[in-house]
C-alpha atoms as a PDB file:
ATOM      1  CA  UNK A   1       3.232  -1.581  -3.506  1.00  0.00           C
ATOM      2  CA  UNK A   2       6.798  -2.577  -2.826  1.00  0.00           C
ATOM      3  CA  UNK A   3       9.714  -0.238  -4.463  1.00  0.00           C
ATOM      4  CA  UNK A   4      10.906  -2.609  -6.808  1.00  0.00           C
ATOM      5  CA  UNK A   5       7.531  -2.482  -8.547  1.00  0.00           C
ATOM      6  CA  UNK A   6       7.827   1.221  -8.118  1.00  0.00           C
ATOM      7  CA  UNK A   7      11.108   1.211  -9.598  1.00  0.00           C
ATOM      8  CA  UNK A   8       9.755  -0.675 -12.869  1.00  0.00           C
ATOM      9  CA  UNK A   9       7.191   1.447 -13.100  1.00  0.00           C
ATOM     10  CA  UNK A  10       9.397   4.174 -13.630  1.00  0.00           C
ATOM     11  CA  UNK A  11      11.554   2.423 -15.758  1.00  0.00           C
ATOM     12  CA  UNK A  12       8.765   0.901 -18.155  1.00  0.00           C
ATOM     13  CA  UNK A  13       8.047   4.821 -18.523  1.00  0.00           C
ATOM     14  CA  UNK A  14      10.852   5.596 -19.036  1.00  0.00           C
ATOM     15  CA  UNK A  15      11.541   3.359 -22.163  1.00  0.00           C
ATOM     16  CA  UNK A  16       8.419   3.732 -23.371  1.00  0.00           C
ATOM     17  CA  UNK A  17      10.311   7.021 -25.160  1.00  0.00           C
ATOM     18  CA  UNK A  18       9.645   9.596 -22.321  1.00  0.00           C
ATOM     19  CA  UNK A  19      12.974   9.737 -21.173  1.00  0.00           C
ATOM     20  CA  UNK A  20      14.210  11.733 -24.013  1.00  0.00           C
ATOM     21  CA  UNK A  21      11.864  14.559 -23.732  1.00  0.00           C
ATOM     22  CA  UNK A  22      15.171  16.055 -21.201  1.00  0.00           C
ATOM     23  CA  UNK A  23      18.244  15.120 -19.895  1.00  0.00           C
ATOM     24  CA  UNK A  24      18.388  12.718 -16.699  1.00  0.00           C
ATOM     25  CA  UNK A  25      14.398  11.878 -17.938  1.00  0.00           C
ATOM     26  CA  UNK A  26      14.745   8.124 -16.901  1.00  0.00           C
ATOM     27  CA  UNK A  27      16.696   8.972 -13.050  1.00  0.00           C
ATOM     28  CA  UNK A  28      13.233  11.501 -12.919  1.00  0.00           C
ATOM     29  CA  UNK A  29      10.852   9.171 -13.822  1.00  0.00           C
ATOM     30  CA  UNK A  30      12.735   6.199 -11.368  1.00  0.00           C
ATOM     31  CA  UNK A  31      13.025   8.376  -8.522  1.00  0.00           C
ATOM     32  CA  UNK A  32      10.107  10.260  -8.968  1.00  0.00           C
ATOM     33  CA  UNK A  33       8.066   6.964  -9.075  1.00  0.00           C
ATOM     34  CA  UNK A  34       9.192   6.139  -5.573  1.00  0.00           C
ATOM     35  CA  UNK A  35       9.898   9.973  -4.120  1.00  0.00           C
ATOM     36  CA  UNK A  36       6.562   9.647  -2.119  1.00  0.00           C
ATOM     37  CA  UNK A  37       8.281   7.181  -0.018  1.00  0.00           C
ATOM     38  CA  UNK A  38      10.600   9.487   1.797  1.00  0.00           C
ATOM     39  CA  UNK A  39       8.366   9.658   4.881  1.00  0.00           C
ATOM     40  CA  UNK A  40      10.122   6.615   5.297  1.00  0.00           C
ATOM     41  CA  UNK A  41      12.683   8.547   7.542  1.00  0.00           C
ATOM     42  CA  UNK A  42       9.403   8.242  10.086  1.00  0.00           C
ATOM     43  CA  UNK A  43      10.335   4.977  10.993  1.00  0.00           C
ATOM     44  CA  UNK A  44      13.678   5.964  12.609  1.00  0.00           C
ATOM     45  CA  UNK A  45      11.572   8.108  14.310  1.00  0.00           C
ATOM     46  CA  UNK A  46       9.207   5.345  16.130  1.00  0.00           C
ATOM     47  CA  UNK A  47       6.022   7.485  14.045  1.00  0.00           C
ATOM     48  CA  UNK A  48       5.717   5.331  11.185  1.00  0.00           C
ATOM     49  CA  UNK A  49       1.601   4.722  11.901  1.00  0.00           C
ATOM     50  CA  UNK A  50       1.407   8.641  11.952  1.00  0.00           C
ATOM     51  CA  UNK A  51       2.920   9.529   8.940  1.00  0.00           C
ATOM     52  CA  UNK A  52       3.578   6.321   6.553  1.00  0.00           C
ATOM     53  CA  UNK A  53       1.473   6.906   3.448  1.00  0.00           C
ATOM     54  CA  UNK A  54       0.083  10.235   4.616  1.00  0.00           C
ATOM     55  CA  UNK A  55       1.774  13.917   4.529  1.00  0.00           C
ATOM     56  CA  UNK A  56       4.050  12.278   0.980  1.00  0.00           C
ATOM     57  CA  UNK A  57       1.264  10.697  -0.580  1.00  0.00           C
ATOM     58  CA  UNK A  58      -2.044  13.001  -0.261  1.00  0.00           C
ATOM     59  CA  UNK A  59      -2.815  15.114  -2.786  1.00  0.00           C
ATOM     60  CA  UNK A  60      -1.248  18.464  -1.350  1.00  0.00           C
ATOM     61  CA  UNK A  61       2.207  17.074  -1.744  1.00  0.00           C
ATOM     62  CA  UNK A  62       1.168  15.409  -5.321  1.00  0.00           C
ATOM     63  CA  UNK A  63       0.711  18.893  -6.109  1.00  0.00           C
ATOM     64  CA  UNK A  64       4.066  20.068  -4.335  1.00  0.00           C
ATOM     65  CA  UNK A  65       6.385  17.391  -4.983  1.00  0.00           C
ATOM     66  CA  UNK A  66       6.766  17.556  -8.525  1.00  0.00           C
ATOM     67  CA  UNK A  67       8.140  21.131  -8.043  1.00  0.00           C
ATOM     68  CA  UNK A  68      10.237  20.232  -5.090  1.00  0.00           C
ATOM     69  CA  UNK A  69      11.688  16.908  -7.101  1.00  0.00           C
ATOM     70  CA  UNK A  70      12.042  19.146 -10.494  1.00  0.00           C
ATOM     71  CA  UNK A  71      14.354  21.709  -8.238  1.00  0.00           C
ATOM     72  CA  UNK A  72      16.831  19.264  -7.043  1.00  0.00           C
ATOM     73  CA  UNK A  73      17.070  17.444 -10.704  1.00  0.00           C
ATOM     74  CA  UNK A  74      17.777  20.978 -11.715  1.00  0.00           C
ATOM     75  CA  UNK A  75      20.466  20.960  -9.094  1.00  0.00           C
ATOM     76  CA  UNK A  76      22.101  18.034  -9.614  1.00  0.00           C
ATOM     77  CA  UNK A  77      22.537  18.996 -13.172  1.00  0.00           C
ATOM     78  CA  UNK A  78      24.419  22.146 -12.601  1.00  0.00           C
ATOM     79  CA  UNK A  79      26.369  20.602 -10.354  1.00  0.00           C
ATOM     80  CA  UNK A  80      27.939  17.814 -12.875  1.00  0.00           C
ATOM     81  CA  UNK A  81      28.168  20.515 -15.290  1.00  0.00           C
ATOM     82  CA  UNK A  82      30.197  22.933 -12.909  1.00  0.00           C
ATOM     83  CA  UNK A  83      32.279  19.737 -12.014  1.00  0.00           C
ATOM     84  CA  UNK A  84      32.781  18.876 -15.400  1.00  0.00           C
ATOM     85  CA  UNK A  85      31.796  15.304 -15.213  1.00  0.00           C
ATOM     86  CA  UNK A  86      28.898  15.042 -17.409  1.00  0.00           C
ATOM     87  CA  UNK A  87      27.941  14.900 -21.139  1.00  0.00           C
ATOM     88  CA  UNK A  88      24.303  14.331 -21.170  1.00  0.00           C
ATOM     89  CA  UNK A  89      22.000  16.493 -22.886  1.00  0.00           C
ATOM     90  CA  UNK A  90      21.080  19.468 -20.984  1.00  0.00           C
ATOM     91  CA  UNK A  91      17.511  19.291 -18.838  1.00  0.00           C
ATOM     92  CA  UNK A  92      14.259  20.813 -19.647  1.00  0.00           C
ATOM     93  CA  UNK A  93      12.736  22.191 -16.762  1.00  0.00           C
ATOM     94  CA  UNK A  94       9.165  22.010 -18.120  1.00  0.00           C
ATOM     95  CA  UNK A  95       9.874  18.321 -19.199  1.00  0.00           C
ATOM     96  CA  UNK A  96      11.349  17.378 -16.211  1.00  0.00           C
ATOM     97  CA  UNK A  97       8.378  18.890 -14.135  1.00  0.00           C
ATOM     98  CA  UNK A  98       5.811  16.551 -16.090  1.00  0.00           C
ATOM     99  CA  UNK A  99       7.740  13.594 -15.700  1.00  0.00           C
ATOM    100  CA  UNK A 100       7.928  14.001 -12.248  1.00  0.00           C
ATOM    101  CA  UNK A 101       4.430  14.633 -11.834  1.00  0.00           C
ATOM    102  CA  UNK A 102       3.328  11.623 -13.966  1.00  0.00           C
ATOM    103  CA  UNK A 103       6.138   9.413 -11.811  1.00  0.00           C
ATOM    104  CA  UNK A 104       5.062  10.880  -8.651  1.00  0.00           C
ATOM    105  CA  UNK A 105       1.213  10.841  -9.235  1.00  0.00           C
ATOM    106  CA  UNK A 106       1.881   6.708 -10.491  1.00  0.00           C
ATOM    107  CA  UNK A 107       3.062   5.752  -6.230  1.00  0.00           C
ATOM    108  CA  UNK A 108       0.006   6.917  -4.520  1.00  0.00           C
ATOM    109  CA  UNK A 109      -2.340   4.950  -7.081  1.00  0.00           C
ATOM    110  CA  UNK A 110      -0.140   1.816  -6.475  1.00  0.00           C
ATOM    111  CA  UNK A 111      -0.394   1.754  -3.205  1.00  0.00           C
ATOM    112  CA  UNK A 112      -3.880   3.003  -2.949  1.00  0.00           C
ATOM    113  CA  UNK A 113      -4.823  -0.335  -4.426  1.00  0.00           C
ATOM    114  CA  UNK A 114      -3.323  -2.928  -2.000  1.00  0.00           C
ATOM    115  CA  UNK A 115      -5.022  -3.326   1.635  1.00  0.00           C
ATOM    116  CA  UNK A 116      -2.461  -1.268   3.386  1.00  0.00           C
ATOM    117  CA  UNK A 117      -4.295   1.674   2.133  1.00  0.00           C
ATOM    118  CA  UNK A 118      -3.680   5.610   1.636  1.00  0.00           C
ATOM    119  CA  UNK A 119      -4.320   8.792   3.325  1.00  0.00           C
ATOM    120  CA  UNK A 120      -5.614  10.866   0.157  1.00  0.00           C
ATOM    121  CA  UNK A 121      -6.879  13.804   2.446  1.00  0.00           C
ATOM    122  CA  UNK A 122      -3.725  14.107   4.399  1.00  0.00           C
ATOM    123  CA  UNK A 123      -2.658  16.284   6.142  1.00  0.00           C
ATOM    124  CA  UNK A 124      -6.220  17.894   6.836  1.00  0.00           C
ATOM    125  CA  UNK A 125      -8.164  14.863   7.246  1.00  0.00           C
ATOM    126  CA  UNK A 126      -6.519  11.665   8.664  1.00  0.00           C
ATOM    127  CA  UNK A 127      -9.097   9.037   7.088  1.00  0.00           C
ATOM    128  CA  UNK A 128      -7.991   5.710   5.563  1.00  0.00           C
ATOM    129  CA  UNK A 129      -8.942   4.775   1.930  1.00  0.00           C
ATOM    130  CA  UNK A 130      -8.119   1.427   0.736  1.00  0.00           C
ATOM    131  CA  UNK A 131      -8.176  -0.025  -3.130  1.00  0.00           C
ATOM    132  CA  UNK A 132      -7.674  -4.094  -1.255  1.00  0.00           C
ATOM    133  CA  UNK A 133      -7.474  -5.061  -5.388  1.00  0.00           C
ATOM    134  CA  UNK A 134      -3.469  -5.691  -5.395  1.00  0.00           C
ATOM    135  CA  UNK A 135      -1.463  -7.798  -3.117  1.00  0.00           C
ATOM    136  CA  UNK A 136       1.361  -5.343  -1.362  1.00  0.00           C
ATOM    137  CA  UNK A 137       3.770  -7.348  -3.660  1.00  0.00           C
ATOM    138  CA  UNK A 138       2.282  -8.800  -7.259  1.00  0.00           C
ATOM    139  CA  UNK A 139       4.699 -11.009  -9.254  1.00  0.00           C
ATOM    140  CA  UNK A 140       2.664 -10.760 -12.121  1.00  0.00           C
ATOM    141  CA  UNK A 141       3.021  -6.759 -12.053  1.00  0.00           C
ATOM    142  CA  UNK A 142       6.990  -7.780 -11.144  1.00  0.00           C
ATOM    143  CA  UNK A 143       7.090  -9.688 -14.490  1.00  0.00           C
ATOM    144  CA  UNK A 144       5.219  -7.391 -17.149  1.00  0.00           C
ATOM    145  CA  UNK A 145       7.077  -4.626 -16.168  1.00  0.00           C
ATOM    146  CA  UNK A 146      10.665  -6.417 -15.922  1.00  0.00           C
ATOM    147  CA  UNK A 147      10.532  -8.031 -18.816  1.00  0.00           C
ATOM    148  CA  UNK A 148       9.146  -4.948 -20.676  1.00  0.00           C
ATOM    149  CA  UNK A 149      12.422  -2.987 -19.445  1.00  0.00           C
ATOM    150  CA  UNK A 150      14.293  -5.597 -20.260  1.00  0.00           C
ATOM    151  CA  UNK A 151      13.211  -6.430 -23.633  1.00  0.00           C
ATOM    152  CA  UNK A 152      12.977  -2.720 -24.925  1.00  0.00           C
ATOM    153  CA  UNK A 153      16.465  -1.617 -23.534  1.00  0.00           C
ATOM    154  CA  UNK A 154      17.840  -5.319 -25.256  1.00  0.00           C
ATOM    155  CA  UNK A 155      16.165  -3.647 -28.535  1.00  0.00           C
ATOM    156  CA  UNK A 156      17.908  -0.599 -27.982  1.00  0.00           C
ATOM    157  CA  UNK A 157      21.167  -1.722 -27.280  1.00  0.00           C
ATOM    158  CA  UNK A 158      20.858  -3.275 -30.355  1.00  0.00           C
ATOM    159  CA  UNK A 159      19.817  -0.316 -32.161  1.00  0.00           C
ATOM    160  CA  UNK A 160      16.595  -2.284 -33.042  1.00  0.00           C
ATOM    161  CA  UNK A 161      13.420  -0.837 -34.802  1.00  0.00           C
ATOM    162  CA  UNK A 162      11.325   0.394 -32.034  1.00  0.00           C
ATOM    163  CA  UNK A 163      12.895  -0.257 -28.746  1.00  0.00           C
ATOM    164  CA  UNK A 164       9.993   1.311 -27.273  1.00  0.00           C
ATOM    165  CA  UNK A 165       7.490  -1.221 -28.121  1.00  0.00           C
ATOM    166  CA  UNK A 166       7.740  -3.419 -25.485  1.00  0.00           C
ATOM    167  CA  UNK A 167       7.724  -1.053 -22.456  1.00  0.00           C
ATOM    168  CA  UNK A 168       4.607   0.292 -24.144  1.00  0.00           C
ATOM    169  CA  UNK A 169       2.720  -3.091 -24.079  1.00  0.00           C
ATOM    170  CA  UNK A 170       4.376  -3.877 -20.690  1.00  0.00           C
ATOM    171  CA  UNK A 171       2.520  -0.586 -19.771  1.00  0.00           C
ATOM    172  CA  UNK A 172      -0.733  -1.647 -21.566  1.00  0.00           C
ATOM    173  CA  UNK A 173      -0.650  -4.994 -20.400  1.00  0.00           C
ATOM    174  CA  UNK A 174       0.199  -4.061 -16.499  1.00  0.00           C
ATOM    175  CA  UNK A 175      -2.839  -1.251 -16.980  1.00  0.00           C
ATOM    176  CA  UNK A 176      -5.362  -4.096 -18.382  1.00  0.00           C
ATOM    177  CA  UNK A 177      -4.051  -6.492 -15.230  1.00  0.00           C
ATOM    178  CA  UNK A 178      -4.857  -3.645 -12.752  1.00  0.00           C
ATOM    179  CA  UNK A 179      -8.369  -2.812 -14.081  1.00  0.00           C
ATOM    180  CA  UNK A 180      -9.045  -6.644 -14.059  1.00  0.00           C
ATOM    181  CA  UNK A 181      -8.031  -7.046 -11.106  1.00  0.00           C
ATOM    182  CA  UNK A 182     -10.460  -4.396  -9.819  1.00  0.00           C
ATOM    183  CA  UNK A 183     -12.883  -5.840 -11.877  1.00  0.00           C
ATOM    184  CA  UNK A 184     -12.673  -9.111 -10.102  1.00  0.00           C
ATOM    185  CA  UNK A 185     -12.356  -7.369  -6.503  1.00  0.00           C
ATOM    186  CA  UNK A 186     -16.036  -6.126  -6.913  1.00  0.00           C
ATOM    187  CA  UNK A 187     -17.028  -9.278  -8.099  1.00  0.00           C
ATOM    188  CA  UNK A 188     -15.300 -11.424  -4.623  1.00  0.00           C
ATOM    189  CA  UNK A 189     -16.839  -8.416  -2.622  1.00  0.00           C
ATOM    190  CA  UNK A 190     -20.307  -8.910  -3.877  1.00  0.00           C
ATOM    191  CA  UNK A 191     -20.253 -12.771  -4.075  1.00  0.00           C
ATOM    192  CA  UNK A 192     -19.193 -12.778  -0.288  1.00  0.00           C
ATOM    193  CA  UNK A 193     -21.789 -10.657   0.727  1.00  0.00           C
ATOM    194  CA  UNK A 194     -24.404 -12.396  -0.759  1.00  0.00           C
ATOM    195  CA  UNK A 195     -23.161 -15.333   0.638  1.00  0.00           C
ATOM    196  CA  UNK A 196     -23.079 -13.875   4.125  1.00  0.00           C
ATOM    197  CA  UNK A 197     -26.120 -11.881   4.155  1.00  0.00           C
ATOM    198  CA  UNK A 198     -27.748 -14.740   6.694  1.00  0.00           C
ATOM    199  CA  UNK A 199     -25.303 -14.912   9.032  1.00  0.00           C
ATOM    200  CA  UNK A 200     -23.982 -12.496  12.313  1.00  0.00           C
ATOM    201  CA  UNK A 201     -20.707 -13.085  10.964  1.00  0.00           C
ATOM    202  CA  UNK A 202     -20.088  -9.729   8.791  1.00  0.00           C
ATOM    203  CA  UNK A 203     -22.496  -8.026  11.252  1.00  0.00           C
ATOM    204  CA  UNK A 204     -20.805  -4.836  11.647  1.00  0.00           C
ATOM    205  CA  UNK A 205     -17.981  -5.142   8.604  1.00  0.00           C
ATOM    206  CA  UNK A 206     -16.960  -7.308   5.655  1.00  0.00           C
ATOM    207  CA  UNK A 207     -14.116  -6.605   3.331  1.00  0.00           C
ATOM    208  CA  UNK A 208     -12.497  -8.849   0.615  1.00  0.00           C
ATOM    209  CA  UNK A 209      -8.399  -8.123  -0.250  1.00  0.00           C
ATOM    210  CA  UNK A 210      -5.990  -9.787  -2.912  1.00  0.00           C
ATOM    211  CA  UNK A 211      -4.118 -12.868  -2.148  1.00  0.00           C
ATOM    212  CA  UNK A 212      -0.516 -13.299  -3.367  1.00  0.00           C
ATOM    213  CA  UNK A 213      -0.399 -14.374  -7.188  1.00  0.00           C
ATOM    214  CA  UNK A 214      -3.562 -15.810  -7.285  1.00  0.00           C
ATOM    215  CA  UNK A 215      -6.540 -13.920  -9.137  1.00  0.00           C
ATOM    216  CA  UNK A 216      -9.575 -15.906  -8.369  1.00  0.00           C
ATOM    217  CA  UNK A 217      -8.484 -16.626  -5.002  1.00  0.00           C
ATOM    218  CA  UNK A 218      -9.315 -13.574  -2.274  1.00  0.00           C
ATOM    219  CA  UNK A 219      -9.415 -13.065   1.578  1.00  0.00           C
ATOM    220  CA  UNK A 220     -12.425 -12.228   3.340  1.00  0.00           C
ATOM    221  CA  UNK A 221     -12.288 -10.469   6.766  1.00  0.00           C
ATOM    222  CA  UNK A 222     -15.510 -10.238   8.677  1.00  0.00           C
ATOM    223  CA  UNK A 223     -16.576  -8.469  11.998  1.00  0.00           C
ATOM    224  CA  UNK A 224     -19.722  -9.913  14.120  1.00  0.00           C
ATOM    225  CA  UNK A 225     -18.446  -6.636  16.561  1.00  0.00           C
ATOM    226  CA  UNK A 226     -17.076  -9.030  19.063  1.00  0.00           C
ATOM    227  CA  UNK A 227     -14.849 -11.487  16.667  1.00  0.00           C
ATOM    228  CA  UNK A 228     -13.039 -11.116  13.703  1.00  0.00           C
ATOM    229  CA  UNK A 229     -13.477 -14.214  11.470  1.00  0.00           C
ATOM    230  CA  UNK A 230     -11.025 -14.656   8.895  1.00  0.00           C
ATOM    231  CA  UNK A 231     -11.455 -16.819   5.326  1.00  0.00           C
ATOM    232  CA  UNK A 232     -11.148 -17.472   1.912  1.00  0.00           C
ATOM    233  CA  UNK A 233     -12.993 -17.305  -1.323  1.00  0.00           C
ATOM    234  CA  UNK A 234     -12.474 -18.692  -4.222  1.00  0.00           C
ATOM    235  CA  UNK A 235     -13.845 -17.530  -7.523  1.00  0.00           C
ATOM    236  CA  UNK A 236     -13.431 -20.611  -9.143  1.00  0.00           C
ATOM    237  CA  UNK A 237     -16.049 -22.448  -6.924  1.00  0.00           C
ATOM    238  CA  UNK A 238     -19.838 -23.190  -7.779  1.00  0.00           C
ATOM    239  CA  UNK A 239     -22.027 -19.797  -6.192  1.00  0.00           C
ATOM    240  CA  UNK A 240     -22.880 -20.168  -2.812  1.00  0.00           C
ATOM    241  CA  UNK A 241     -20.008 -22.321  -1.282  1.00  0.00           C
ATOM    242  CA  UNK A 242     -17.520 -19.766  -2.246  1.00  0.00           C
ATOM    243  CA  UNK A 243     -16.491 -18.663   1.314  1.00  0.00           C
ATOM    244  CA  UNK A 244     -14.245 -20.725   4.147  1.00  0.00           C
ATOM    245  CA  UNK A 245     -13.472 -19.572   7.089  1.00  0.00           C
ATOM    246  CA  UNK A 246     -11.125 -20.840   9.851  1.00  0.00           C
ATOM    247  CA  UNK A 247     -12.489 -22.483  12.350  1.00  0.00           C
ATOM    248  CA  UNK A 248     -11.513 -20.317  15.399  1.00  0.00           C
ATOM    249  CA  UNK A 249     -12.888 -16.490  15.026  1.00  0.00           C
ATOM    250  CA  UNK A 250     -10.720 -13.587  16.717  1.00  0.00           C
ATOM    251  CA  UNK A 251     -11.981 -12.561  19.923  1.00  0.00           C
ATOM    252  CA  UNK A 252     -11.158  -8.693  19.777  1.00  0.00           C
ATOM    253  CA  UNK A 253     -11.249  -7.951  23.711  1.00  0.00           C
ATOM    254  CA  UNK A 254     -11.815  -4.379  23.284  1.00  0.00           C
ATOM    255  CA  UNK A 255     -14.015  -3.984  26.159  1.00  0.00           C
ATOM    256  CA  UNK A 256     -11.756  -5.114  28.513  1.00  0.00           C
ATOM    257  CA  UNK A 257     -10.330  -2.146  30.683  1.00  0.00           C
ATOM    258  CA  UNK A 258      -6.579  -2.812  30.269  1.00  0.00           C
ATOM    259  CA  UNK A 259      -7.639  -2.926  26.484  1.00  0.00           C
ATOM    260  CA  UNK A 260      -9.561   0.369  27.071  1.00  0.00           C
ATOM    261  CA  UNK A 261      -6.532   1.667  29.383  1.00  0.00           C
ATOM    262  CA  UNK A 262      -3.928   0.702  26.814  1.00  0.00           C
ATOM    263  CA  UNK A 263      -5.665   2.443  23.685  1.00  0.00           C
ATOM    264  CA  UNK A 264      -5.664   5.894  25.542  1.00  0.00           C
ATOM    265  CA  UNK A 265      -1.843   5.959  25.609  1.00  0.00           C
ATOM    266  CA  UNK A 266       0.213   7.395  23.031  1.00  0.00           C
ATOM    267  CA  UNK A 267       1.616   4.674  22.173  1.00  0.00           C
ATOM    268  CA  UNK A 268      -2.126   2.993  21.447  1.00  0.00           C
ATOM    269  CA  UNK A 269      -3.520   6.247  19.892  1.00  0.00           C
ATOM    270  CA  UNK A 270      -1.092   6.002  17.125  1.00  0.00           C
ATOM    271  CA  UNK A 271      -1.307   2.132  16.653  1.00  0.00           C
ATOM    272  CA  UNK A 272      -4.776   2.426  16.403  1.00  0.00           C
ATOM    273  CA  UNK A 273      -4.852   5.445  14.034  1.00  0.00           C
ATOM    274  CA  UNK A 274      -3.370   2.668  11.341  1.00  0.00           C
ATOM    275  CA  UNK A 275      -4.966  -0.706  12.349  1.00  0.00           C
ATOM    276  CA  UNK A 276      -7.660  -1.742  10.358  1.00  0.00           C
ATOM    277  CA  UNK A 277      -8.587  -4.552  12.250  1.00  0.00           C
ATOM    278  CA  UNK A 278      -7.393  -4.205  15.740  1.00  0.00           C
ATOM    279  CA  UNK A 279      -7.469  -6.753  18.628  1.00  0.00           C
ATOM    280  CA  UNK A 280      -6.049  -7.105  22.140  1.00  0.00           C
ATOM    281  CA  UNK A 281      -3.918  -9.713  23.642  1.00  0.00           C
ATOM    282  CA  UNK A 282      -4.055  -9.468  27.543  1.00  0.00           C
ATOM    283  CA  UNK A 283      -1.057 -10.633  30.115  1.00  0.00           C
ATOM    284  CA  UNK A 284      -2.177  -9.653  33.781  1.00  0.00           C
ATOM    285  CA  UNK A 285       0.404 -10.012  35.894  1.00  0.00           C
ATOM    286  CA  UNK A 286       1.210  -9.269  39.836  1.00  0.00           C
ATOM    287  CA  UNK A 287       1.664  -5.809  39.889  1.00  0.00           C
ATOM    288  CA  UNK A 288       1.439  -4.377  36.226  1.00  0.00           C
ATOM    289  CA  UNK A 289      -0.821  -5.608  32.849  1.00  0.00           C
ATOM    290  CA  UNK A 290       0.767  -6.217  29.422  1.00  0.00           C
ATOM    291  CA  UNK A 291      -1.464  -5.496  26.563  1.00  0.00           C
ATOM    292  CA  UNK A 292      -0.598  -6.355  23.164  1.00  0.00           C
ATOM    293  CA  UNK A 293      -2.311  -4.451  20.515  1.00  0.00           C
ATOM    294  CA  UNK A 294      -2.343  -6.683  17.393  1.00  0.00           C
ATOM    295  CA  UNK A 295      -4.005  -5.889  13.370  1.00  0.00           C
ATOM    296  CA  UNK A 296      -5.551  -9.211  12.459  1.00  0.00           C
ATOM    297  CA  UNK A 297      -4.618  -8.390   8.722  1.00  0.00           C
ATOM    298  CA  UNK A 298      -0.883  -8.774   8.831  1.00  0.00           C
ATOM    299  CA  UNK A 299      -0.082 -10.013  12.451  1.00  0.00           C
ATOM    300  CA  UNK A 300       1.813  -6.240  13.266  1.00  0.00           C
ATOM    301  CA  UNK A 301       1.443  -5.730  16.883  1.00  0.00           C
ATOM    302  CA  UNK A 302       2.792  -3.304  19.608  1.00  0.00           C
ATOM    303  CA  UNK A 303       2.866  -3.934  23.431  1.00  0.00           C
ATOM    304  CA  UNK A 304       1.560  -1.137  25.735  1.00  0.00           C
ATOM    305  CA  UNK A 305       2.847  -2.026  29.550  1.00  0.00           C
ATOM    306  CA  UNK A 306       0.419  -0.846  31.704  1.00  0.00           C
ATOM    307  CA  UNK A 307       2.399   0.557  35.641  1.00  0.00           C
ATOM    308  CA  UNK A 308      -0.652  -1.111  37.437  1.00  0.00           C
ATOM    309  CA  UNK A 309      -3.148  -3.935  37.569  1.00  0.00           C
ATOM    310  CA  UNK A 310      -6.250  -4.009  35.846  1.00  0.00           C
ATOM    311  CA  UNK A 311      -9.732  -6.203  37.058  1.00  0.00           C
ATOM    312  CA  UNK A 312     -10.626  -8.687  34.809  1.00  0.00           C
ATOM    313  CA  UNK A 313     -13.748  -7.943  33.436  1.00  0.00           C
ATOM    314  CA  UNK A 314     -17.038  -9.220  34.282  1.00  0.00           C
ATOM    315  CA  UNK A 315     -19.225 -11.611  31.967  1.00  0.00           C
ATOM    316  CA  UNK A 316     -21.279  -8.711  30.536  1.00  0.00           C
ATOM    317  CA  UNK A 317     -18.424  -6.478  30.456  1.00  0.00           C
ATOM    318  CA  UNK A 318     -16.653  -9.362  27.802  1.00  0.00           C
END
């Protein structure tokens, strides 16, 4: 999910009451919500595929990084209380360990949901697991928990009875939406299989994933092992005309040799190690071939420039 909604998360917590089980229990519970995200220094790095959503979010470093984001709370406290510049209540270690766990633990779950999947297994096993019930960025998750914040810390301001109650039902209400939501993934992954279970279309793979704000509207992605055909379903339709694709499949190209060539760099290797659905774009030129390596699920692509040119490959080779 995107940090905002990470953010909120941690905030709803937060004012739910947790925050005064220590001092600095709301920055714990903010930053612990989106602390798995600091393999985002990968990026700089040009090894985002390799490590995005991997070593920070399996469940080794759920078990570590509570400790390790405990120590530097710890840290930061002294320090404003050496320097003076602080008159917060002191921190409780063992509170501010199970906040961060409960923060921390709340990131991978997120983003396990959405189609950009997780590595849960990382670092000892590589494989992608993907929830494909959220949309990467849900306004209606956006709104619960921002108006939830906002409400309760209006009610405490205003030294109101309960402040807590709404971040509580912003909670409750966000939890409900997510279950539904899964709810209604298994139904749009069952309807579209039934639907499909005639054709060579979803041959080799079907999946369904979230659209943006609507619930009873969902993509479908299919694989005849050639093509990718990409559609629409709509839960609101009469059974059995549910599904629409575009007219135009995706040829993938993967048996062509610069394709072939161009996944065996380093460069490909790592693309590939993400892509979900991966296809090839080929440019043969005079003297070298440029293959572009594209995931038919959110357009990313990389280009792979091959020093030499490749023969175009043969009717049976296609």
């Amino acid at each position: 999910m995107d940090n905002l909604c990470h953010t909120l998360v941690g905030a709803a917590l937060a004012q739910t009451g947790l925050k005064k089980r220590t001092g600095l229990g709301a920055a714990t519970l903010m930053i612990g919500a989106n602390f798995p995200d600091i393999d985002i220094v990968a990026i700089l790095f040009g090894r985002a595929t390799e490590f995005r959503r991997g070593w920070t979010h399996g469940l080794l470093a759920i078990a570590v990084l509570p400790f390790v984001l405990t120590a530097l709370m710890i840290a930061w406290d002294r320090y404003k209380r050496r320097s003076g510049g602080t008159e917060r209540p002191p921190v409780v270690p063992r509170e501010l360990l199970l906040l961060s766990t409960l923060a921390i633990v709340t990131h991978p779950v997120l983003d396990w949901m959405n189609s950009y999947g997780m590595r849960w297994l990382m670092p000892f096993d590589g494989r992608w697991f993907y929830g494909d019930s959220l949309f990467i960025v849900d306004p209606w998750l956006l709104i619960m928990l921002g108006f939830g914040v906002w409400f309760s810390r209006r009610r405490e301001r205003h030294n109101a009875p309960r402040p807590w109650k709404p971040a509580r039902l912003a909670i409750g209400a966000a939890a409900i939406y997510i279950a539904s939501m899964s709810g209604l993934h298994e139904i749009a992954t069952r309807s579209a299989r039934q639907e499909l279970s005639g054709s060579t279309k979803a041959s080799h793979r079907l999946f369904v994933v979230a659209a943006p704000a609507d619930p009873v509207r969902w993509r479908v992605y299919a694989d005849d092992g050639d093509r990718y055909w990409r559609g629409k379903l709509s839960l609101a339709r009469p059974r059995g005309s549910r599904v629409t694709f575009d007219e135009a499949p995706i040829a993938k190209n993967a048996g062509d040799p610069a394709a072939i060539a161009a996944s065996r760099t380093e460069h490909g290797r790592r693309f590939l190690d993400w892509a979900r659905m991966p296809w090839y774009r080929i440019d043969r030129r005079a003297d070298t071939t440029l293959v572009e390596i594209v995931d038919a699920r959110y357009g990313a692509r990389i280009e792979v420039m091959l020093d030499r040119p490749t023969p175009v490959p043969t009717r049976n080779e296609r």
